[in-house]
C-alpha atoms as a PDB file:
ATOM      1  CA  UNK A   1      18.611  20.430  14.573  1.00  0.00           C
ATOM      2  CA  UNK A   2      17.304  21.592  18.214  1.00  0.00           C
ATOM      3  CA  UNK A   3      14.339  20.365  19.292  1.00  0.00           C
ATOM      4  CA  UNK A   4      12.077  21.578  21.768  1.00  0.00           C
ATOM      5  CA  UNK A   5       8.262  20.773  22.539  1.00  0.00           C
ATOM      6  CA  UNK A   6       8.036  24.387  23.969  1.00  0.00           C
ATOM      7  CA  UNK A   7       4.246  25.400  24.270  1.00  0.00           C
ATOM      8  CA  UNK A   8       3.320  28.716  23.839  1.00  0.00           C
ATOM      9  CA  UNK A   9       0.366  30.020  25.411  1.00  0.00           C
ATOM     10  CA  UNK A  10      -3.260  27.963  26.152  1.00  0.00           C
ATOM     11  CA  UNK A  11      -3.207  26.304  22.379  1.00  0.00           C
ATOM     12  CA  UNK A  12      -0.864  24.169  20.944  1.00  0.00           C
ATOM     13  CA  UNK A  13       1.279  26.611  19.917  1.00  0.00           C
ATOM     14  CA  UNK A  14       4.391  26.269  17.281  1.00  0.00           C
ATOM     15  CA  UNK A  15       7.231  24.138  18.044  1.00  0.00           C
ATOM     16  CA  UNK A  16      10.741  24.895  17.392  1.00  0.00           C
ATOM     17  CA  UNK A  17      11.358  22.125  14.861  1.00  0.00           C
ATOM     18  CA  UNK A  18       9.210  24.082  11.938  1.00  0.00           C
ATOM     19  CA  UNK A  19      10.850  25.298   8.805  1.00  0.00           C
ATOM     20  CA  UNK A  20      11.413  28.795   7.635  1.00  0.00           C
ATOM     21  CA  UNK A  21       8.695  30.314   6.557  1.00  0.00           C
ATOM     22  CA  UNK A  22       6.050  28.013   7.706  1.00  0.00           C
ATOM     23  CA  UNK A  23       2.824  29.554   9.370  1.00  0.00           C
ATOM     24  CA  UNK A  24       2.218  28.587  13.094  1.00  0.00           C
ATOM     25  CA  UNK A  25      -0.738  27.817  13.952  1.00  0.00           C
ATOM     26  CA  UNK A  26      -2.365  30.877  16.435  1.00  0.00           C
ATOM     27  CA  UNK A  27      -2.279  30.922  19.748  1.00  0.00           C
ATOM     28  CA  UNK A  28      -5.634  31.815  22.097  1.00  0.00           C
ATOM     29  CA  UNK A  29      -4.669  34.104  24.216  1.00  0.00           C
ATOM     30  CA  UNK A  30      -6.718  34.527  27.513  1.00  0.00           C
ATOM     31  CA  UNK A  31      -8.827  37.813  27.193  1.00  0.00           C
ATOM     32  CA  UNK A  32      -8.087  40.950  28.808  1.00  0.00           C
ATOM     33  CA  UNK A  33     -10.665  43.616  29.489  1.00  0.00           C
ATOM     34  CA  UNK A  34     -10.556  47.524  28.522  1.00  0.00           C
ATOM     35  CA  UNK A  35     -12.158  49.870  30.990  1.00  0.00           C
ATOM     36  CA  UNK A  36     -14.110  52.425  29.462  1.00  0.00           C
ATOM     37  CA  UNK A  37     -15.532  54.932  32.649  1.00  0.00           C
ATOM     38  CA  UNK A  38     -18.226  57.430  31.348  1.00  0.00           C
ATOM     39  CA  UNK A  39     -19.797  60.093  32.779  1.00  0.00           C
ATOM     40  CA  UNK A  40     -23.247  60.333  32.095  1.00  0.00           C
ATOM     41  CA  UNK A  41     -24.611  63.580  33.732  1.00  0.00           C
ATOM     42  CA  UNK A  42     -28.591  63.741  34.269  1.00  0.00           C
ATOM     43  CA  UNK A  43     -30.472  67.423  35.163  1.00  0.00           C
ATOM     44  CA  UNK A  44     -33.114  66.502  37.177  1.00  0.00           C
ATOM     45  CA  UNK A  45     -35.453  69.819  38.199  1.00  0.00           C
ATOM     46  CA  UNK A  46     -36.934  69.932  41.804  1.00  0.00           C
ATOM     47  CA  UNK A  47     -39.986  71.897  41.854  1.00  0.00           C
ATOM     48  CA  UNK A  48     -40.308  73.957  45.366  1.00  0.00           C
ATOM     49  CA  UNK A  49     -43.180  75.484  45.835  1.00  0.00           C
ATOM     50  CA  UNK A  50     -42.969  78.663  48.000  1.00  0.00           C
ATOM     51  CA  UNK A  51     -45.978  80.280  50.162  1.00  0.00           C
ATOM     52  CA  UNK A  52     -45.944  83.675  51.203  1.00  0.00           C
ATOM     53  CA  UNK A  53     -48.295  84.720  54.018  1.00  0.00           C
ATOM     54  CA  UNK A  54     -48.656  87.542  55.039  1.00  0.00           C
ATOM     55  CA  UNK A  55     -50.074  88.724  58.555  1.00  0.00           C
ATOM     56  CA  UNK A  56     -51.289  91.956  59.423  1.00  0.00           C
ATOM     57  CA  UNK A  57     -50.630  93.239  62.937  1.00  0.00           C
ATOM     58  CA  UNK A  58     -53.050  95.533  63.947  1.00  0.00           C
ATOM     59  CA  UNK A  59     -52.034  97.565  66.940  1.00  0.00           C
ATOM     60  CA  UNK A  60     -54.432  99.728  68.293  1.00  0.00           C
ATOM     61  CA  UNK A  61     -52.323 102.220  70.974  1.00  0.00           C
ATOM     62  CA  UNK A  62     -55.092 103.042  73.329  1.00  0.00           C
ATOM     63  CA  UNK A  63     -54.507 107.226  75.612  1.00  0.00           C
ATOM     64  CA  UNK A  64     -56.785 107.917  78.018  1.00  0.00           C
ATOM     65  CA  UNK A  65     -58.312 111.424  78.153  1.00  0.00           C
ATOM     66  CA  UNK A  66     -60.132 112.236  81.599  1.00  0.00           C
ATOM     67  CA  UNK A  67     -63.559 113.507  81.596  1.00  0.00           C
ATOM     68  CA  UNK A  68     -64.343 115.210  84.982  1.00  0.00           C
ATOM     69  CA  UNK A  69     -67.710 115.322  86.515  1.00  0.00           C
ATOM     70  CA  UNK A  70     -68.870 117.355  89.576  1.00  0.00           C
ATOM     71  CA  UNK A  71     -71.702 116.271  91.529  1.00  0.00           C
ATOM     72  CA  UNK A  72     -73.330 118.489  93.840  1.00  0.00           C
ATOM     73  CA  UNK A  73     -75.318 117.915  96.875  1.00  0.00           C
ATOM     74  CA  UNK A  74     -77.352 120.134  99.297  1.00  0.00           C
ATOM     75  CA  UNK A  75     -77.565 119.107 102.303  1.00  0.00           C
ATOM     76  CA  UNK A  76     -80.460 120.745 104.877  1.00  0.00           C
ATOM     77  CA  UNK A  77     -79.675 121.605 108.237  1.00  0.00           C
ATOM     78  CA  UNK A  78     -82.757 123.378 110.464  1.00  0.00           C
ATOM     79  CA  UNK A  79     -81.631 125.975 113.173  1.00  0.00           C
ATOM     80  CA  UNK A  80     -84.185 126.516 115.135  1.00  0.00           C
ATOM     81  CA  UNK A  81     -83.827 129.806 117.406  1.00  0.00           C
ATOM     82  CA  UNK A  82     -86.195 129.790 120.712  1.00  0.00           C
ATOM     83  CA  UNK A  83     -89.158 130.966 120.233  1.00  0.00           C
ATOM     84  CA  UNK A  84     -89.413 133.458 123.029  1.00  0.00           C
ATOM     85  CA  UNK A  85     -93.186 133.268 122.479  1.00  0.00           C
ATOM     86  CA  UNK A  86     -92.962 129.415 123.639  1.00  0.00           C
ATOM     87  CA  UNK A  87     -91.767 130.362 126.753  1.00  0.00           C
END
């Protein structure tokens, strides 16, 4: 019969020189690790508030209309012819 102390795995595992049919008992098996990704999506509202001014532009377009005024003056000038009385 072959015999071999063989170890399976971490435990003690099952050695060669069992009979048919016997149960071995199981072997721990170091763990490995599913990865399970998920996408959790989250709405998140912004509030913006938005001012409108408004501004007037009031543009007064000035024209210039000329008003004429005369003036008159007098001025006096006295001749005076010889008196041929005064002589």
């Amino acid at each position: 019969m072959f015999k071999s102390n063989m170890n399976h795995g971490f435990g003690g595992g099952c050695h060669m020189d069992t009979m048919p049919g016997m149960e071995c008992p199981p072997i721990m098996e170091p763990p490995c690790e599913n990865i399970v990704n998920r996408q959790i999506n989250h709405n998140v509202k912004h509030i913006q508030p938005i001012h409108t001014r408004v501004i007037n532009h009031h543009i007064y377009h000035h024209s210039y209309v000329p008003c004429y005024t005369c003036s008159e003056e007098n001025i006096i000038c006295n001749v005076y012819d010889m008196n041929p009385c005064c002589k």
